[in-house]
Structures are given as structure tokens and as C-alpha cells.
Protein backbone atom coordinates (compact mmCIF):
# COMPACT_ATOMS: atom_id res chain seq x y z
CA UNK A 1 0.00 0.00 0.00
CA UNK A 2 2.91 2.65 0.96
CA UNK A 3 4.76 1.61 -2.09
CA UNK A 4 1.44 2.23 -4.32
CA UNK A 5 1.25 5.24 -2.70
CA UNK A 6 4.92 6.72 -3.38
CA UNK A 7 4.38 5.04 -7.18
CA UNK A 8 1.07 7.85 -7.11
CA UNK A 9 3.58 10.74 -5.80
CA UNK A 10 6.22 9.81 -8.23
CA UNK A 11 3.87 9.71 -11.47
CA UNK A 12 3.10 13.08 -11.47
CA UNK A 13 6.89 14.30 -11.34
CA UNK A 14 8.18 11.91 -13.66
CA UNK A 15 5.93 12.95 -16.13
CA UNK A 16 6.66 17.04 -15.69
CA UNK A 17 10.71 16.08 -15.99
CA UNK A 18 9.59 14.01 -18.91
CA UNK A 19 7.08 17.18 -20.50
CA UNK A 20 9.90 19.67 -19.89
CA UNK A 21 12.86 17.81 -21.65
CA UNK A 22 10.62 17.61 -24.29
CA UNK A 23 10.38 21.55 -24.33
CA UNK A 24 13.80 21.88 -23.60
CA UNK A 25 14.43 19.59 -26.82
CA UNK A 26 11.91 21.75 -29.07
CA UNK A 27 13.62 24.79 -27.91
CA UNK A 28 17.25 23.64 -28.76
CA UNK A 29 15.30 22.41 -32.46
CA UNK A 30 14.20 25.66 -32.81
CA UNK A 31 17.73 27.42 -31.43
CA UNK A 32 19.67 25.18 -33.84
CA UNK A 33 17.43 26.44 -37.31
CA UNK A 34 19.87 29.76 -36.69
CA UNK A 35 23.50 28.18 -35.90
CA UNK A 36 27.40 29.11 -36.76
CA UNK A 37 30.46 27.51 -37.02
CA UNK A 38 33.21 29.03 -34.89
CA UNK A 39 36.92 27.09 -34.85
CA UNK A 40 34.71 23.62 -36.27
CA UNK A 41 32.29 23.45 -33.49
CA UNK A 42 29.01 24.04 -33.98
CA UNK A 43 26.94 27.41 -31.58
CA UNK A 44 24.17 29.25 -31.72
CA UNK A 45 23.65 33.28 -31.42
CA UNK A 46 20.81 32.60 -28.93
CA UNK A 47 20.20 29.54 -26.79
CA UNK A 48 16.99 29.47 -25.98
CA UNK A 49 16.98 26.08 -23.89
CA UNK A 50 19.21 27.98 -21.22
CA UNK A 51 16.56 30.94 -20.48
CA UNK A 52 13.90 27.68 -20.42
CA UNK A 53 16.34 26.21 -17.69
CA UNK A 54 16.17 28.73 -15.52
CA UNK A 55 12.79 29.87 -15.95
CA UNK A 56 11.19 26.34 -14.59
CA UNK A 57 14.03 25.76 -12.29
CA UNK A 58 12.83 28.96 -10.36
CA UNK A 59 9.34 28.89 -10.84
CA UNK A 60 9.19 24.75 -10.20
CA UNK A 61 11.51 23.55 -8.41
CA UNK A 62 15.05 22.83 -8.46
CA UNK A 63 14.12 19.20 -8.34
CA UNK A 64 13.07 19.51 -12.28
CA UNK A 65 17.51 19.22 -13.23
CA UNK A 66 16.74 16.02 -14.65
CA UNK A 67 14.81 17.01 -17.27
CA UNK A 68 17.63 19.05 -18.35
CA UNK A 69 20.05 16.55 -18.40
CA UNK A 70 17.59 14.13 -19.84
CA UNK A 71 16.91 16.99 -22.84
CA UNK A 72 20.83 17.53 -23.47
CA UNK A 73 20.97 13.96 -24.23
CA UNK A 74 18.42 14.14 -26.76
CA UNK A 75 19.98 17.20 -28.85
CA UNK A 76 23.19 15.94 -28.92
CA UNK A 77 22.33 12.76 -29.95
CA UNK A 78 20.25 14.04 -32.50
CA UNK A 79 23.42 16.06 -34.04
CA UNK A 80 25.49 13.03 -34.19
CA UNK A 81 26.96 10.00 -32.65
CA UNK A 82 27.17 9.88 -29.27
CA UNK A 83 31.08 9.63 -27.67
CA UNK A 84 32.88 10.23 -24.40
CA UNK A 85 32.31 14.01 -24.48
CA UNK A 86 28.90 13.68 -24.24
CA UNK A 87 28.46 13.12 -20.40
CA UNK A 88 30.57 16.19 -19.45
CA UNK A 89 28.41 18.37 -21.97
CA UNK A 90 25.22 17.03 -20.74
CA UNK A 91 26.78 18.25 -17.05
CA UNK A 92 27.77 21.56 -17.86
CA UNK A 93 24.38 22.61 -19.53
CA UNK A 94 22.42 21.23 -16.10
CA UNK A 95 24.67 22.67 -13.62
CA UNK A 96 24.95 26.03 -15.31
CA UNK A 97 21.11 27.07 -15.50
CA UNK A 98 21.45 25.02 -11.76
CA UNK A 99 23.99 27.23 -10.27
CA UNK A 100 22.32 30.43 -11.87
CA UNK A 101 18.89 29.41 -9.92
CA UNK A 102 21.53 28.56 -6.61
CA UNK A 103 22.76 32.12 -6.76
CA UNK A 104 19.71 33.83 -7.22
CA UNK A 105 17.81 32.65 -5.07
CA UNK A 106 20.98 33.43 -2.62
CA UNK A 107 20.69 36.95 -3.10
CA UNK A 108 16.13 37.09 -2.74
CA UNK A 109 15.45 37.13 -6.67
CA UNK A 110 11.96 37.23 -7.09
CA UNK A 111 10.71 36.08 -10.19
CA UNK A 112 7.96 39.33 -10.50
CA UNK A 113 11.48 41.16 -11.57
CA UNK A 114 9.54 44.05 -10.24
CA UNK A 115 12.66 45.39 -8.26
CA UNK A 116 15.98 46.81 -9.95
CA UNK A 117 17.71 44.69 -8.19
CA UNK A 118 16.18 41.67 -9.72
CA UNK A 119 17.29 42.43 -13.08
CA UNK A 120 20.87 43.29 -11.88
CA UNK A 121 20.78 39.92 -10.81
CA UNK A 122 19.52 38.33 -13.25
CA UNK A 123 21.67 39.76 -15.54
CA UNK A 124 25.10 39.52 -13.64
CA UNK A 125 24.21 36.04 -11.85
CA UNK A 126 21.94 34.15 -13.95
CA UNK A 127 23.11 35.25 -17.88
CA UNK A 128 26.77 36.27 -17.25
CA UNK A 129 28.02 34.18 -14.40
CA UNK A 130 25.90 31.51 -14.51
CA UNK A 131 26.75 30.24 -18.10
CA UNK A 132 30.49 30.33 -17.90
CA UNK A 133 29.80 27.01 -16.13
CA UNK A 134 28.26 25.50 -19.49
CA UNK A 135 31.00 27.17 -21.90
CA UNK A 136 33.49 26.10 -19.61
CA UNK A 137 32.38 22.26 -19.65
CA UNK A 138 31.46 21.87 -23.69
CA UNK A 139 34.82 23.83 -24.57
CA UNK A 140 36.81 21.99 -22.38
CA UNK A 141 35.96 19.29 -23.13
CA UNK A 142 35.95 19.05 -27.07
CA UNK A 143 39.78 20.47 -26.58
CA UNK A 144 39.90 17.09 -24.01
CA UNK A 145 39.02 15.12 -27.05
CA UNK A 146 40.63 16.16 -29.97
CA UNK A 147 37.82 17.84 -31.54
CA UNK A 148 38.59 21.29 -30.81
CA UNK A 149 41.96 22.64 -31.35
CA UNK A 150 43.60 24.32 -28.16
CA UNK A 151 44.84 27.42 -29.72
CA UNK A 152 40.44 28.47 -30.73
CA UNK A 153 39.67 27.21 -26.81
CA UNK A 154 38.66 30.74 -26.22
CA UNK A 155 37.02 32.02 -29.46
CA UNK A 156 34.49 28.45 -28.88
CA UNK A 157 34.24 29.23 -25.43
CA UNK A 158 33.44 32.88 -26.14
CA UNK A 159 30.91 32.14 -28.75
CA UNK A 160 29.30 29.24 -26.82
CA UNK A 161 28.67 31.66 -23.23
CA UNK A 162 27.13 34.22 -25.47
CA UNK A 163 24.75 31.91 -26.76
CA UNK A 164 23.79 30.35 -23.40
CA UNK A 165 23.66 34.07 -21.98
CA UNK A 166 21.45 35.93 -24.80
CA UNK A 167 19.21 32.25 -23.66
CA UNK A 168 18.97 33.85 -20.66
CA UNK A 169 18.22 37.31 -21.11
CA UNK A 170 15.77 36.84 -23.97
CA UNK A 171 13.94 33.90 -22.54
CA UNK A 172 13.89 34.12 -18.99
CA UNK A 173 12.18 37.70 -18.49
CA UNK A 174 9.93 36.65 -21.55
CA UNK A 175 9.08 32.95 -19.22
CA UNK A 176 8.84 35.23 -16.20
CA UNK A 177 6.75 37.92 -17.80
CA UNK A 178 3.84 35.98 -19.01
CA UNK A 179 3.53 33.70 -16.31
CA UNK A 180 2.98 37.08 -14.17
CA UNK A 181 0.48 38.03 -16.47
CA UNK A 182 -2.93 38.56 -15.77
CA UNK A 183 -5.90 39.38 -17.91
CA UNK A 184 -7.47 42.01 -17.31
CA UNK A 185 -10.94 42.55 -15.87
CA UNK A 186 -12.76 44.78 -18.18
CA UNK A 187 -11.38 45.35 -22.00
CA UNK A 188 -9.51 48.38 -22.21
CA UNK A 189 -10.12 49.58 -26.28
CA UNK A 190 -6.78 52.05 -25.96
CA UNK A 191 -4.59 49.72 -23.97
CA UNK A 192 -5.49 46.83 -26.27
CA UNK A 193 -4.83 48.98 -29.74
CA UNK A 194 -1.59 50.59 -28.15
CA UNK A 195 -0.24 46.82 -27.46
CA UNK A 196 -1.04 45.87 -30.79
CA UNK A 197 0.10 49.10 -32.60
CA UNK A 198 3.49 48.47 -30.36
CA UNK A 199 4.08 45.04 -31.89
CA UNK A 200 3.45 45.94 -35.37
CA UNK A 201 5.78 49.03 -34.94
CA UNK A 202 8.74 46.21 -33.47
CA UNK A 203 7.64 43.91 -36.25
CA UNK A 204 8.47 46.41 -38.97
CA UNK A 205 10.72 48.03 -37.49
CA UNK A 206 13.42 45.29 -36.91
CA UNK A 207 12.66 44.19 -40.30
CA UNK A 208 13.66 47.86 -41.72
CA UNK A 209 17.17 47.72 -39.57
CA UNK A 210 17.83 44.53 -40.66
CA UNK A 211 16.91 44.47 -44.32
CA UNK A 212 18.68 47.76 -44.69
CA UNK A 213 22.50 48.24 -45.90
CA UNK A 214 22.69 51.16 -43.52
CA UNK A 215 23.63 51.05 -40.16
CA UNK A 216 20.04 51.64 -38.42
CA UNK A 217 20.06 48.70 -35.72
CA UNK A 218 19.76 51.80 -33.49
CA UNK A 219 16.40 52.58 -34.19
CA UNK A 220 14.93 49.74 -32.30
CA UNK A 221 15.85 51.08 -28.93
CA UNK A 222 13.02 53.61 -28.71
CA UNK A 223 10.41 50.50 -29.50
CA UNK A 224 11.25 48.79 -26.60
CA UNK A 225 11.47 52.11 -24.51
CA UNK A 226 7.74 52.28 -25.30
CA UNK A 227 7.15 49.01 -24.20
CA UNK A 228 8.86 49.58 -21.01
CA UNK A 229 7.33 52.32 -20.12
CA UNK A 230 3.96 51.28 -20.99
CA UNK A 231 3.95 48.24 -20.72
CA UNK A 232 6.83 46.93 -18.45
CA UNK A 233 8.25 43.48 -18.90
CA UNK A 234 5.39 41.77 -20.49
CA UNK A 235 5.65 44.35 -23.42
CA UNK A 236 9.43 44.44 -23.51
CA UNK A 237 10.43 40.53 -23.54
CA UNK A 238 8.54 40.10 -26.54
CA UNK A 239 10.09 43.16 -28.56
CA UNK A 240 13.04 41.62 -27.61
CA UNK A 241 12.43 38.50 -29.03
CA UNK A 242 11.40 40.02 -32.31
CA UNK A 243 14.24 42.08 -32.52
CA UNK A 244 16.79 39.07 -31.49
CA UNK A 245 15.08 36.16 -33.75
CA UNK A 246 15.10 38.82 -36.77
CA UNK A 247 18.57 40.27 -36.00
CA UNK A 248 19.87 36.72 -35.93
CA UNK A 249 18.49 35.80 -39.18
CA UNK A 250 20.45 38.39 -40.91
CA UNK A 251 23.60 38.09 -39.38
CA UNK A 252 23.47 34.12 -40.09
CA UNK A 253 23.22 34.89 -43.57
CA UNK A 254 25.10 38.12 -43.88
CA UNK A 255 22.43 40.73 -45.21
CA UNK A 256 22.04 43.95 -44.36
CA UNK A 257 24.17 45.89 -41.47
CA UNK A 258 26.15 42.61 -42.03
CA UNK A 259 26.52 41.95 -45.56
CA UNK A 260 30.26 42.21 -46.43
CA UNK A 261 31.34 41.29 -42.59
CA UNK A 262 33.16 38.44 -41.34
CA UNK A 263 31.47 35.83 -39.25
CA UNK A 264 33.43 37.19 -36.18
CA UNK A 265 32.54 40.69 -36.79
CA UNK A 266 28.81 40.01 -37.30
CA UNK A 267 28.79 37.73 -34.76
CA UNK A 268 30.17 40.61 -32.32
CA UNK A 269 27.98 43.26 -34.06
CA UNK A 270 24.81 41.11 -33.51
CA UNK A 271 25.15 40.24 -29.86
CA UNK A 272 26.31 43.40 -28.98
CA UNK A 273 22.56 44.62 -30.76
CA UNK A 274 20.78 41.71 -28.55
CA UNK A 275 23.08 42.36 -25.02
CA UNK A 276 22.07 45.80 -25.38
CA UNK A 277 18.34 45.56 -26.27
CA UNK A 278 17.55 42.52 -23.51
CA UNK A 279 19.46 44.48 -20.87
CA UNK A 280 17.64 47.94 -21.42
CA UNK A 281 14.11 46.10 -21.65
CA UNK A 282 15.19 44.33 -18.51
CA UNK A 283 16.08 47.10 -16.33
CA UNK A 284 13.95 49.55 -17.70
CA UNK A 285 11.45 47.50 -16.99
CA UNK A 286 12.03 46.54 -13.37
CA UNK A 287 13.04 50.86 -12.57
CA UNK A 288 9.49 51.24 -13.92
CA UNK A 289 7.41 48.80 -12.25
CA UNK A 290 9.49 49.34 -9.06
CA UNK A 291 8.76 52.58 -9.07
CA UNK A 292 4.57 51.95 -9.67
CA UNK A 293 4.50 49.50 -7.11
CA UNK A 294 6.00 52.33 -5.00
CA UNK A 295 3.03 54.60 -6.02
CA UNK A 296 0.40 52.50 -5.40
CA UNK A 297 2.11 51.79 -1.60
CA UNK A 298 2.36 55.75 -1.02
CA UNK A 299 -1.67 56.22 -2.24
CA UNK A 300 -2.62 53.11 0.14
CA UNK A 301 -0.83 54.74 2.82
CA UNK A 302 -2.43 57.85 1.85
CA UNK A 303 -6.17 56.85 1.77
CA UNK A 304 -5.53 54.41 5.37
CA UNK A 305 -4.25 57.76 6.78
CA UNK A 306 -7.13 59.85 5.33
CA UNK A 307 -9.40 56.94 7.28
CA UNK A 308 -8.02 57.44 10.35
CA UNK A 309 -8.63 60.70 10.10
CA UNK A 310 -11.91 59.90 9.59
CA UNK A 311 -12.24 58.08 12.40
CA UNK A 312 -10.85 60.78 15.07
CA UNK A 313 -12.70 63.56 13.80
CA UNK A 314 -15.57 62.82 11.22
CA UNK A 315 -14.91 65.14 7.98
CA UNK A 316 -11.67 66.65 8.76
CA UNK A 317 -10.22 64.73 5.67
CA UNK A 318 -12.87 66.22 3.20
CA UNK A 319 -12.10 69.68 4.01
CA UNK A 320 -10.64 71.91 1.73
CA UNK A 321 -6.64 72.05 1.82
CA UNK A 322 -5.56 74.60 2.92
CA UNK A 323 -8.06 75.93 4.67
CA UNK A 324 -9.73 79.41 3.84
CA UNK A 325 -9.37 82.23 5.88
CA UNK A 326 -12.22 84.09 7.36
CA UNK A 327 -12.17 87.72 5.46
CA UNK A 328 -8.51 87.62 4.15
């Protein structure tokens, strides 16, 4: 009976680690459609199944690192024939998004990211610290086994913690944002037609700075400044994630701000476009909703004061402020 009751507790989590190395499999599919090769190993600009990581591992559990392990497994043998390197790989891209969750929560992270120093966190522990871990482990380790000569160690190891950092910073706030996300309770005709006029705008215009031979990457900065500050996070993730996915595209194939550039110097022009973008939606975002959750606290204070009032002398707090004088 106990053991048929343990088999009933374990079901349920076997089959969420199962359901999320699934995801984190479609997300590496779908990071891998847009991939380089730097020094003969194979990276993406944008990692997508790192931001995934991290997202569940602080909104589930830290109990879910199987499933990233389990999902590793599955991209990598999908790319080829599995050999010794695997297991270290598989170990670096678990303990990395692991570790970023460890360190976060360390310093109170709260997933709302509705503080500054949330983002700051995010950005310094989970993107940039966090994922030297992974770049550390797959570099290392194809230099281990032949595959990688020593002398490109660091442009690989470069290209591979940019990749698992951009994951990060595109993915995580966009995980975060829309799980915070709440409809609302009556339809608001201008805020609906401003959210949709605000996608269209970051629609076209990341495809004008990146179908253009000028240099007008720029111009996609005050998009996401209106999303910020209208919209906070769950307007700003997604403008980044146009702006990174479409960026991306034409960097991969050289057109554009990149045609004529080498891989390395489109490959530095392009994430210096998506560091730049994610962090100034990020922390934009969390000044902004800091400072609104601040307002609301200062009017709450404000009307319990004003009842109080109310309740030691009836009316004083409707009287006019301040008051008139009698014949002056």
C-alpha cells in the first residue's frame, strides 16, 4: 500500500521532468534552425533552452535538473553520434542554469522582476556568471578530445557563453513575464490597440534595420522604450524576441548591417545589438514597475491615513486644503 502510494507521488513528477525535456528539446530544435560555425564546433547566437532552464528551475523547483540533463541527451544525440564528451556536456548545460537558480535565489530574486535589483541579478548572476559554467564544460571538453583545437579554446568558449547568456536574457524575463500576467478585468479599447500598434511598430521596425544596408540597428531602442514604459516586462520581452530572432536571421546569412562582414565581426555586431536591447528592456522594466509599485504603496498609505482621520474627527479629511481664511 505505501509503495502504491509513493508510485502515485512519483507519477506526477516523472511525467513534468519528462514534458519539460521535451520543451527543452523543441527549444534547442528551434535554437539550432539559426547556428554558426566558430573554430569547427558548432553554436548558436541565442540559446533558448538555457533561459527555459532557468525559468522552470525557479518557478518549479530545483528538483526539475533532470529534465535538463535528460533533454541535453536528446539534442546531442540528435546532431550526431554519441562519444565520451557527451556526459561532461550534458553536465555543464544542467549545472549552469542550476547554479544560476543557486545564486539567485541566494541573493532574494523574485521572479515578479519588479525590483531593480532583480534584473541586476539576473543579468550579472543568472546570464553572465551563470553560463560560464556551461562554456566552460562543452569547450573543455571538445579540446579534451581532440575535436577542438587548443589554440580556438577561447574564441568556442566565447561564442558558446554568449549563446547560453542571450538564452537567458531573452527567454527568462519573456518565461517570467507571461507567467505574471494577468488578464485584465474589463477590455480596455486604448490599452489593447496601443499593445497591438506596439508590436506591429517592433515587427516592422526590426525588419527595416535589418533588411537595410545602412547602419540603423539603433532605431529599435526607442520601441522597446515604449514598451517599457507602458507596458513593463510583459511588453518588452517580446520586442526583444522580435528584434533578437530577426537580428539573428540576418547576421546568419550576412544581409544587411552585415553583408560584407566576417562571421566574427557580425557575430560581435549582432550580440552586442541583442546584449544591449535585452538588458535595457530588462532594467527599464524593473526601474518602472518598481517605481509603480511604490506609487500605489504611497496612495494606500495615503487613503488608510485619510481613514483614520476619519475616524478621530468625522470630515476633517474632506475639508478643503488649505483651509480658507475668514475675510482675508
Amino acid at each position: 500500500m505505501v509503495r502504491t502510494e509513493q508510485l502515485r507521488r512519483l507519477a506526477p513528477a516523472a511525467l513534468t521532468i519528462l514534458v519539460l525535456a521535451a520543451v527543452y528539446y523543441a527549444s534547442a530544435r528551434i535554437g539550432l534552425l539559426e547556428q554558426v560555425v566558430v573554430a569547427g564546433a558548432v553554436v548558436t547566437p541565442l540559446w533558448p533552452p538555457t533561459g527555459i532552464a532557468l525559468s522552470c528551475l525557479l518557478l518549479i523547483g530545483l528538483w526539475t535538473w533532470p529534465a535538463y540533463f535528460l533533454g541535453t541527451l536528446f539534442v546531442v544525440a540528435s546532431l550526431g553520434p554519441l562519444d565520451g564528451s557527451v556526459l561532461a556536456i550534458m553536465t555543464g548545460n544542467t549545472l549552469a542554469p542550476v547554479c544560476a537558480c543557486l545564486m539567485l535565489r541566494k541573493v532574494g530574486f523574485r521572479t515578479e522582476l519588479d525590483r531593480l535589483r532583480d534584473g541586476v541579478a539576473l543579468v550579472a548572476l543568472g546570464a553572465f556568471a551563470g553560463m560560464v559554467i556551461s562554456a566552460t564544460f562543452g569547450s573543455g571538453t571538445q579540446v579534451i578530445t581532440g575535436d577542438l583545437p587548443a589554440g580556438d579554446f577561447w574564441r568556442t568558449w566565447a561564442a558558446w557563453w554568449v549563446g547560453d547568456a542571450m538564452g537567458v536574457l531573452v527567454v527568462t524575463p519573456l518565461v517570467l513575464a507571461f507567467r505574471t500576467l494577468r488578464p485584465p478585468r474589463e477590455l480596455a479599447v486604448f490599452r489593447s490597440a496601443e499593445a497591438a500598434a506596439l508590436l506591429a511598430t517592433a515587427v516592422l521596425a526590426s525588419l527595416l534595420v535589418v533588411h537595410s544596408t545602412l547602419s540603423l540597428l539603433f532605431l529599435v531602442f526607442p520601441v522597446i522604450v515604449w514598451a517599457a514604459l507602458r507596458f513593463q516586462l510583459a511588453g518588452a520581452a517580446p520586442c526583444v524576441l522580435v528584434v533578437s530572432v530577426l537580428a539573428i536571421s540576418a547576421a546568419t546569412d550576412r544581409t544587411g548591417p552585415f553583408e560584407g562582414q566576417s562571421l566574427l565581426e557580425a557575430m560581435v555586431n549582432l550580440q552586442a545589438l541583442n546584449a544591449s536591447a535585452a538588458l535595457t528592456a530588462l532594467l527599464l522594466s524593473a526601474v518602472v514597475t518598481e517605481q509603480i509599485a511604490v506609487r500605489r504603496k504611497i496612495e494606500l498609505a495615503c487613503t488608510e491615513l485619510a481613514e483614520v482621520v476619519d475616524r478621530l474627527a468625522p470630515g476633517e479629511s474632506r475639508r478643503r486644503w488649505p483651509p480658507e481664511e475668514d475675510g482675508h
